[in-house]
PDB file of N, CA and C in Angstrom:
ATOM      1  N   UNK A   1     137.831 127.688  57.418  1.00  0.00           N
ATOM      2  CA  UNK A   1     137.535 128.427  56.207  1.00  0.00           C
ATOM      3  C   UNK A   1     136.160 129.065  56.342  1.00  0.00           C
ATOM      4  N   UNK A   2     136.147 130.387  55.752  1.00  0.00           N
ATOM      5  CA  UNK A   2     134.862 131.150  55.879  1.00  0.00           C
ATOM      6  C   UNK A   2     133.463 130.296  55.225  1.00  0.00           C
ATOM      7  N   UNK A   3     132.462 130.002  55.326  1.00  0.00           N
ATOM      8  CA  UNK A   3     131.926 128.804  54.419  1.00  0.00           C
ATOM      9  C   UNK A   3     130.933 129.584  53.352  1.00  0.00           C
ATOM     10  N   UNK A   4     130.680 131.216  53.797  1.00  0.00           N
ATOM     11  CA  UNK A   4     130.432 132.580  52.835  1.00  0.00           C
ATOM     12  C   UNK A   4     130.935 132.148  51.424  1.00  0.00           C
ATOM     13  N   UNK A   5     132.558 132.354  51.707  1.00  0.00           N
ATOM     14  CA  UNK A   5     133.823 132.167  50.464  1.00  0.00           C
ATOM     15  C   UNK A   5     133.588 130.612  49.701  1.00  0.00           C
ATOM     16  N   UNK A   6     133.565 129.996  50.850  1.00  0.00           N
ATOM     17  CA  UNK A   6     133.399 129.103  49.905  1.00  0.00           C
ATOM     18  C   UNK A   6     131.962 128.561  48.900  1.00  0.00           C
ATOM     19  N   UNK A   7     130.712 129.122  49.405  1.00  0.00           N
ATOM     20  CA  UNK A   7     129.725 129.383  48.735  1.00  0.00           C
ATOM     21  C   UNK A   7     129.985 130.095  47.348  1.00  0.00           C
ATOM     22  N   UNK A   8     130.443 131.265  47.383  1.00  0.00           N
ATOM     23  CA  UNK A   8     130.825 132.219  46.246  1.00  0.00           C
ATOM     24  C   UNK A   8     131.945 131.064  45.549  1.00  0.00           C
ATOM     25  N   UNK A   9     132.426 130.982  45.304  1.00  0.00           N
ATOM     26  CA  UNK A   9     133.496 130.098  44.928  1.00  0.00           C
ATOM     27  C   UNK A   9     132.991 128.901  44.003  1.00  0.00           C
ATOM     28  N   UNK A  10     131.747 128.300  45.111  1.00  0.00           N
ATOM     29  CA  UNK A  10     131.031 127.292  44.430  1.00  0.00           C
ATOM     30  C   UNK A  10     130.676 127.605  43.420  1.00  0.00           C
ATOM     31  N   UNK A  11     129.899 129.151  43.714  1.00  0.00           N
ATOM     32  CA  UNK A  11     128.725 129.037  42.648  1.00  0.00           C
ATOM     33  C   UNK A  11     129.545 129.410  41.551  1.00  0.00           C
ATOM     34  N   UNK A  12     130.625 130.342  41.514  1.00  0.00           N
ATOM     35  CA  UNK A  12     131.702 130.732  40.531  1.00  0.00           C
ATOM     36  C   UNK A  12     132.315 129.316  39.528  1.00  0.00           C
ATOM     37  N   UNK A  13     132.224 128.529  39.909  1.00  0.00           N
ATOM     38  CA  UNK A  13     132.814 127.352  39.533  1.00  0.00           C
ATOM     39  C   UNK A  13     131.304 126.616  38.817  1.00  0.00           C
ATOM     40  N   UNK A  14     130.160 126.180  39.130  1.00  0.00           N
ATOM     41  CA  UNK A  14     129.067 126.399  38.529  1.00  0.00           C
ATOM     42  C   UNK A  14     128.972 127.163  37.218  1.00  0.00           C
ATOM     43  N   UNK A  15     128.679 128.142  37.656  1.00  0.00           N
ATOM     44  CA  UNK A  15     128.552 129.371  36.557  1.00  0.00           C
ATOM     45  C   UNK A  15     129.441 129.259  35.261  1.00  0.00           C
ATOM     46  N   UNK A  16     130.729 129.157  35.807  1.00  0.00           N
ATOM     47  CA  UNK A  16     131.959 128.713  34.541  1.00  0.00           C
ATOM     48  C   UNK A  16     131.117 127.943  33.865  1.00  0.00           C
ATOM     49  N   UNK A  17     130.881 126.345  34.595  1.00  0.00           N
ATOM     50  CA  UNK A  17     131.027 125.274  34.188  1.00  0.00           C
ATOM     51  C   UNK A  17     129.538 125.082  33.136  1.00  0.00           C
ATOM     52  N   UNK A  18     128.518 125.638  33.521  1.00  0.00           N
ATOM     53  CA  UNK A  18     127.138 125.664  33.074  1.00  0.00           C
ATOM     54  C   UNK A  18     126.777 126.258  31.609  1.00  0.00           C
ATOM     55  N   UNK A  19     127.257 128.127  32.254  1.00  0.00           N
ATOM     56  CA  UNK A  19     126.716 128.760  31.396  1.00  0.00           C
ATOM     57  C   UNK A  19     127.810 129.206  30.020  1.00  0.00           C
ATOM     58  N   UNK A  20     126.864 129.392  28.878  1.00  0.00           N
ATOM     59  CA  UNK A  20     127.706 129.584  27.925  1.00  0.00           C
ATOM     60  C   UNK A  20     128.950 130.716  27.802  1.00  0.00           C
ATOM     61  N   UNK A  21     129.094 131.742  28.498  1.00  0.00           N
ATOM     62  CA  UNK A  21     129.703 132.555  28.937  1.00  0.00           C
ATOM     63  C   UNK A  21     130.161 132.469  29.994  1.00  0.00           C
ATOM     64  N   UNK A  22     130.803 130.865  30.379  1.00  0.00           N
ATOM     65  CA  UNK A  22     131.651 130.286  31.651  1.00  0.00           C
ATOM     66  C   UNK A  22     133.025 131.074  31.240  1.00  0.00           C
ATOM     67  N   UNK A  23     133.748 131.116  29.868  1.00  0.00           N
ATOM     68  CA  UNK A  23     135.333 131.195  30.088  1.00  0.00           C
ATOM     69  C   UNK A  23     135.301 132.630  30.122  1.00  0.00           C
ATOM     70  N   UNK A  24     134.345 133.741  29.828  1.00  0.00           N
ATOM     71  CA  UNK A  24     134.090 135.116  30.278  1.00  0.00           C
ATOM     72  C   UNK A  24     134.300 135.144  32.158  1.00  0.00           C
ATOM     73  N   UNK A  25     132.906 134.630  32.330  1.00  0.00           N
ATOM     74  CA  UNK A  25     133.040 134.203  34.010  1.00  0.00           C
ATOM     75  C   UNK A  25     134.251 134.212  34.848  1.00  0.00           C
ATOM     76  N   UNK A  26     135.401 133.231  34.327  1.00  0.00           N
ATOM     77  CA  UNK A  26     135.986 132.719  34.562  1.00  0.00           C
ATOM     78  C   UNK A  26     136.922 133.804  34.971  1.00  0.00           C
ATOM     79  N   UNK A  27     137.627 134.552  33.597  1.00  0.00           N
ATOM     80  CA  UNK A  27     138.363 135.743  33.493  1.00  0.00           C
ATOM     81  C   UNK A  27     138.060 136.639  34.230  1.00  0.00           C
ATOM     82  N   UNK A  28     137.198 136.944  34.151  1.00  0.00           N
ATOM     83  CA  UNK A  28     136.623 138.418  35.180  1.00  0.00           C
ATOM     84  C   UNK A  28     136.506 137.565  36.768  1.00  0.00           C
ATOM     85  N   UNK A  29     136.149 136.831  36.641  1.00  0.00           N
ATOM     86  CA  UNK A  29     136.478 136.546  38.278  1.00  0.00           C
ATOM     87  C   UNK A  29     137.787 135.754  39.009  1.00  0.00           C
ATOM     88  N   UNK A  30     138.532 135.593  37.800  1.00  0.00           N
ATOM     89  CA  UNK A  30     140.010 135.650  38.253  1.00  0.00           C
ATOM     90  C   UNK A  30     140.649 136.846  38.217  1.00  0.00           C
ATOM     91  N   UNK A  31     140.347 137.833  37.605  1.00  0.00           N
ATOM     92  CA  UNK A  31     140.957 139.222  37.999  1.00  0.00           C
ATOM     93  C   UNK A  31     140.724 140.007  39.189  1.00  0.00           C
ATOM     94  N   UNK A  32     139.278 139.560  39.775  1.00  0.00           N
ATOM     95  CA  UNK A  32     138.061 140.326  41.201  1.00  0.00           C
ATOM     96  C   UNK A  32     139.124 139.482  41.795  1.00  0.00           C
ATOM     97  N   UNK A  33     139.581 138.351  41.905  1.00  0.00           N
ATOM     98  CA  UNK A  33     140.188 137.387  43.158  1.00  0.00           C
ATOM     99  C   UNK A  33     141.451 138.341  43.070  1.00  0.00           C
ATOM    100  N   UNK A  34     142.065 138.387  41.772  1.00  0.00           N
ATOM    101  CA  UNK A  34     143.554 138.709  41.978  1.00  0.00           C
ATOM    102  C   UNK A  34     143.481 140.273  43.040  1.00  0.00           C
ATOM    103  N   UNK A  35     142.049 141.490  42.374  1.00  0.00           N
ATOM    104  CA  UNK A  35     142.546 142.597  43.350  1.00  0.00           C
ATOM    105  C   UNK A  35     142.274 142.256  44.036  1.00  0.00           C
ATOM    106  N   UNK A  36     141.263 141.831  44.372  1.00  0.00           N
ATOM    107  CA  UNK A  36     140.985 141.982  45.523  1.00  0.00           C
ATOM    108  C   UNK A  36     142.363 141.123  47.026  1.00  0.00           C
ATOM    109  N   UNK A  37     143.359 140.000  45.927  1.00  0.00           N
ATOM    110  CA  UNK A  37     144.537 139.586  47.041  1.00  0.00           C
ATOM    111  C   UNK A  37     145.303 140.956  47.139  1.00  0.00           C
ATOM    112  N   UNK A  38     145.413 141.314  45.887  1.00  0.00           N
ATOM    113  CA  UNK A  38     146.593 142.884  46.328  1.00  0.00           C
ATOM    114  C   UNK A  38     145.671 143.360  47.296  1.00  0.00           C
ATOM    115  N   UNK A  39     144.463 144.069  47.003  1.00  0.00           N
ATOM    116  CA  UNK A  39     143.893 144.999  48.350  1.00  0.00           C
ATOM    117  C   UNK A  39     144.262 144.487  49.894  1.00  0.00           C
ATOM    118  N   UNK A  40     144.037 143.138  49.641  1.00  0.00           N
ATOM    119  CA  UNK A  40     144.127 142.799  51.534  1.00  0.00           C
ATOM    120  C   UNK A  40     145.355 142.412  51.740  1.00  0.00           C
ATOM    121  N   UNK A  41     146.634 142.747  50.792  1.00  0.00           N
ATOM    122  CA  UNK A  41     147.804 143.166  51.268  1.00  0.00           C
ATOM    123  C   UNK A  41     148.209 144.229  51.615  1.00  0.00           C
ATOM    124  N   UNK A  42     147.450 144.978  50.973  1.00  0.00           N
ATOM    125  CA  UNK A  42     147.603 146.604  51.361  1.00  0.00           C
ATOM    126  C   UNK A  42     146.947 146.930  52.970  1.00  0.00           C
ATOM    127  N   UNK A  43     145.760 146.674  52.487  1.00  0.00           N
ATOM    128  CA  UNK A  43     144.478 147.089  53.850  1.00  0.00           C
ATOM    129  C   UNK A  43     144.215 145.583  54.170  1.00  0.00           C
ATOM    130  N   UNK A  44     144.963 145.006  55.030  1.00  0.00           N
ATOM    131  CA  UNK A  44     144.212 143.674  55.572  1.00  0.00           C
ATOM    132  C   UNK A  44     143.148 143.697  56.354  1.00  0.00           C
ATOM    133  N   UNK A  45     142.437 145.061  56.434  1.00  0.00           N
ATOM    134  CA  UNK A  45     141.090 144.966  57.176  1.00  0.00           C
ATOM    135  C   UNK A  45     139.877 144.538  56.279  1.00  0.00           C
ATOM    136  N   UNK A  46     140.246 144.746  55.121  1.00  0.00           N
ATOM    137  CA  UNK A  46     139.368 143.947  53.813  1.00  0.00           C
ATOM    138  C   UNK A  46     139.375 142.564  54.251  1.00  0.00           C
ATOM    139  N   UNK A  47     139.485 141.894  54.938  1.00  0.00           N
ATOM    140  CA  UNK A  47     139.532 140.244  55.139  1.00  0.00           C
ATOM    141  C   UNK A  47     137.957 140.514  55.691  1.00  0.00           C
ATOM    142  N   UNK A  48     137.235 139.568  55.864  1.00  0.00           N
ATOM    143  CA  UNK A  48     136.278 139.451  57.060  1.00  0.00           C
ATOM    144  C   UNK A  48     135.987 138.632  58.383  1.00  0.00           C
ATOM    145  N   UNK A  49     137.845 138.527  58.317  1.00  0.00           N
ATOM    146  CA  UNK A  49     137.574 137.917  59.581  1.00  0.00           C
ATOM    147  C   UNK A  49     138.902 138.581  60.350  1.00  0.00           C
ATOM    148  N   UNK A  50     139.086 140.282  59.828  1.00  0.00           N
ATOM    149  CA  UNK A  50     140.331 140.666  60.329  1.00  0.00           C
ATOM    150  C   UNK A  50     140.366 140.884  61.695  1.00  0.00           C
ATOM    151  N   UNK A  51     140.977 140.907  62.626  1.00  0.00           N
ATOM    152  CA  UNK A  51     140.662 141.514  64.121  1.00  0.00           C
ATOM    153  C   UNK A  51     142.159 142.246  64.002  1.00  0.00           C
ATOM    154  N   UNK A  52     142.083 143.263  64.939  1.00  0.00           N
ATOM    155  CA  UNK A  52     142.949 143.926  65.280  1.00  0.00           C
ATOM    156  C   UNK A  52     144.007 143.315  65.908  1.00  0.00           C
ATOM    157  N   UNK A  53     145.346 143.880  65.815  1.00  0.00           N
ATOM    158  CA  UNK A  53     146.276 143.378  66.927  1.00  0.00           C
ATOM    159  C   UNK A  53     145.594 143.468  68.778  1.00  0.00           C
ATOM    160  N   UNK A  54     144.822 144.859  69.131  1.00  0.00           N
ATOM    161  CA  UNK A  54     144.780 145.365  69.887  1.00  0.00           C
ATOM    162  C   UNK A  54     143.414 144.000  70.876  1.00  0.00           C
ATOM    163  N   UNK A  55     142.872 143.718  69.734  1.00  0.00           N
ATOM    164  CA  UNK A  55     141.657 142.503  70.273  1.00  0.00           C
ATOM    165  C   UNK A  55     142.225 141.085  70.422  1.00  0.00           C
ATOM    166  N   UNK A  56     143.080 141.199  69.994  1.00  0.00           N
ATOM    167  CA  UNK A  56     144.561 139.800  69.981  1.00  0.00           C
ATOM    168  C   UNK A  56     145.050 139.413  71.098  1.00  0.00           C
ATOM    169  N   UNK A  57     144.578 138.740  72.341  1.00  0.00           N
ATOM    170  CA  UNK A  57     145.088 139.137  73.778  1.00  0.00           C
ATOM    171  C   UNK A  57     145.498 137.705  74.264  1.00  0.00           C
ATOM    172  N   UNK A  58     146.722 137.281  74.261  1.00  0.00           N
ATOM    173  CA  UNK A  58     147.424 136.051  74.809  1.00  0.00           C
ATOM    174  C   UNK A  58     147.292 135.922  76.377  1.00  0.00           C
ATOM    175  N   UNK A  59     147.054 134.284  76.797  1.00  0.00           N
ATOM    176  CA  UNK A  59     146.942 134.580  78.120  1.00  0.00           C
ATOM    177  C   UNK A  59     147.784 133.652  79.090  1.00  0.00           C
TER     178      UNK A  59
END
C-alpha cells in the first residue's frame, strides 16, 4: 500500500473525528474518493503507481 494514501486517509479520518465540521469533511471527501475511483477507471494513469504495459517485462 502507498503509505502517501494512507497518510491522507489518516488525517481524513482525524479531521472527521476532531473537528466540528467532521460530518461536512466526511461528505466531501467521500465524493473526492468516489471521482476520483471513476477517473482511474477511465484514465488508470491517475494511479501513482501506474506503469505502462510496455515497462511490464516478464522474464
Amino acid at each position: 500500500m502507498n503509505i502517501a494514501a494512507m497518510a491522507v486517509v489518516t488525517l481524513l479520518i482525524f479531521a472527521e473525528k476532531t473537528l466540528p465540521s467532521g460530518e461536512r469533511i466526511a461528505k466531501l471527501s467521500g465524493v473526492a474518493l468516489l471521482l476520483y475511483g471513476a477517473a482511474v477507471l477511465v484514465f488508470p494513469q491517475a494511479l501513482p503507481t501506474f506503469q505502462p504495459m510496455e515497462a511490464m517485462v516478464m522474464d
